[in-house]
Protein backbone atom coordinates (compact mmCIF):
# COMPACT_ATOMS: atom_id res chain seq x y z
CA UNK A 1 0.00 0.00 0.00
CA UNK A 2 1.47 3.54 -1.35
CA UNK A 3 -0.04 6.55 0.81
CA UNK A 4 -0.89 9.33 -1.82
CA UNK A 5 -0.24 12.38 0.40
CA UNK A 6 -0.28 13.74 4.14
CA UNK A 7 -3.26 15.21 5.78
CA UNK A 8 -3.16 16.97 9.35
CA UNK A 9 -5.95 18.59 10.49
CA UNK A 10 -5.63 21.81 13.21
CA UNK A 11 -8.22 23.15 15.83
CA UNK A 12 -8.04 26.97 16.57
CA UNK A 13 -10.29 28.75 18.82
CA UNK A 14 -11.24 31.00 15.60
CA UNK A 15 -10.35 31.57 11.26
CA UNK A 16 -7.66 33.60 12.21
CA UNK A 17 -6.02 33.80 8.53
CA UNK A 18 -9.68 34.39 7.08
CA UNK A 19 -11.29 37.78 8.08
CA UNK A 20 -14.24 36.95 6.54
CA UNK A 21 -15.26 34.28 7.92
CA UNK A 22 -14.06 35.27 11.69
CA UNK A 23 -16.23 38.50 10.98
CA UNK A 24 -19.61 36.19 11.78
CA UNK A 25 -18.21 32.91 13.07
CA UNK A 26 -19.88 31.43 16.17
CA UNK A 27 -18.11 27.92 16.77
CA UNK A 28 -15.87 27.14 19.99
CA UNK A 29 -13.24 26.03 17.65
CA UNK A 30 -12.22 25.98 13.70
CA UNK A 31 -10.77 23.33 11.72
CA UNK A 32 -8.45 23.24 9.12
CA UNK A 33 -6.89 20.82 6.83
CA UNK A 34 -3.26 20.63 5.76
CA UNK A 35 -2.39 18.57 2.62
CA UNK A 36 1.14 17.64 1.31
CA UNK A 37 0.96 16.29 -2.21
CA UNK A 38 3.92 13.20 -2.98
CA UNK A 39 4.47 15.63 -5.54
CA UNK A 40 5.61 18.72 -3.13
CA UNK A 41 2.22 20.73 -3.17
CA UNK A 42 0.74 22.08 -0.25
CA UNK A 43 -2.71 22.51 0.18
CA UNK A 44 -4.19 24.22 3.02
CA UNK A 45 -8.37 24.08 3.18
CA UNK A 46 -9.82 26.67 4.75
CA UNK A 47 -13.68 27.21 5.63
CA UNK A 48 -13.87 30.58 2.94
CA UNK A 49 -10.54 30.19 1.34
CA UNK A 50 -8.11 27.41 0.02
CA UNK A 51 -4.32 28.64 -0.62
CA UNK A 52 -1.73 26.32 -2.26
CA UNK A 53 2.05 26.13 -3.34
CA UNK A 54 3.21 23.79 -5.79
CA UNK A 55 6.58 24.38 -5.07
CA UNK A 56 7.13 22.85 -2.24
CA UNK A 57 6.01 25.96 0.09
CA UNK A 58 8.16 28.97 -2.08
CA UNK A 59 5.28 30.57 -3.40
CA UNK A 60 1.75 31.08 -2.36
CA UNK A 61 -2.08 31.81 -4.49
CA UNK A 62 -5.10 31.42 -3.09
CA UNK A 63 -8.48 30.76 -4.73
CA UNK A 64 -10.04 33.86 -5.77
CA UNK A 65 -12.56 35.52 -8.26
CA UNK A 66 -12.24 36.46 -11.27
CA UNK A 67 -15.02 39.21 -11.55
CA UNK A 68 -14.91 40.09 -15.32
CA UNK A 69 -15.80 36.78 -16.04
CA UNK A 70 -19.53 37.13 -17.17
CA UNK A 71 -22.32 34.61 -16.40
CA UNK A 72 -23.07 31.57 -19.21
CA UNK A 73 -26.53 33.57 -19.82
CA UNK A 74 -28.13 37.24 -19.53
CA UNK A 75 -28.68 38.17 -15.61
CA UNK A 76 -28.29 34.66 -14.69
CA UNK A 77 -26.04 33.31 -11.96
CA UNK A 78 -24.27 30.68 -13.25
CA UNK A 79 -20.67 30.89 -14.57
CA UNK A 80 -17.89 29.18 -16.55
CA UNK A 81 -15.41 27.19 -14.67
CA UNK A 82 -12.53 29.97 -15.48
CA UNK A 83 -13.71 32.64 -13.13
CA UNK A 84 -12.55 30.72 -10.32
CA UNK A 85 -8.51 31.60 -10.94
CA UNK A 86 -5.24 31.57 -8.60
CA UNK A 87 -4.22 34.78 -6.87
CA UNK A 88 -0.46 34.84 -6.03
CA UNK A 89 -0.43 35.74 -1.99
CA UNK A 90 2.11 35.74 0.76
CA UNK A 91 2.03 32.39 2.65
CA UNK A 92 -1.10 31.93 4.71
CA UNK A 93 -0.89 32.63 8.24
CA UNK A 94 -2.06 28.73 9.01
CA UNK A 95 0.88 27.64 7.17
CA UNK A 96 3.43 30.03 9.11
CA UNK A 97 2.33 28.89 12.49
CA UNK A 98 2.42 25.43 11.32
CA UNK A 99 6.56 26.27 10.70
CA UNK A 100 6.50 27.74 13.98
CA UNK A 101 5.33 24.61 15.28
CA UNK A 102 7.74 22.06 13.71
CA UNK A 103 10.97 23.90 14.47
C-alpha cells in the first residue's frame, strides 16, 4: 500500500487567517486541513478560502474571483469554470504557524 499524500488537520479557537469568515463565526473552535501532495504541493483548506504552493512551500495563491468573467446567460447566476482563478499571496498565516510549530 502507497499513501498518496499527508493530511493533518488543526483546531483553533477561531479563522484567524480568514477575516471573513471570523467576521460572523460562532463555533468554539475551527478546523483546518493541511495537505502535502507526494508531488511537493501544499494545500491548506480553509472554511472561505483554500491557498496552495506547488513548489514545495516557495510561493503562495489562493483561490479567488475572477469578476470580469460574465455569467453563461443574460442576468443569470451561473458561470464558466474559469472565473474561479489563482491569486499569487504571501504564505497563509495557518501555514506560518504550522513552521513555527515544527521547528
Amino acid at each position: 500500500m502507497k499513501a498518496r499524500n499527508k493530511s493533518e488537520w488543526f483546531e483553533l479557537a477561531k479563522p484567524i487567517g480568514e477575516p471573513k469568515v471570523a467576521e460572523n463565526y460562532r463555533e468554539d473552535s475551527y478546523w483546518i486541513e493541511r495537505v502535502v501532495k507526494n508531488n511537493g504541493e501544499i494545500v491548506w483548506f480553509g472554511q472561505g478560502t483554500n491557498w496552495v504552493s506547488k513548489d514545495n512551500g516557495k510561493t503562495w495563491q489562493y483561490l479567488g474571483t475572477d469578476y470580469s468573467v460574465k455569467p453563461l446567460e443574460e442576468g443569470g447566476c451561473v458561470y464558466p469554470e474559469n472565473r474561479n482563478i489563482w491569486i499569487d499571496c504571501e504564505p497563509p498565516v495557518y501555514e506560518k504557524l504550522y513552521l513555527e510549530l515544527k521547528r
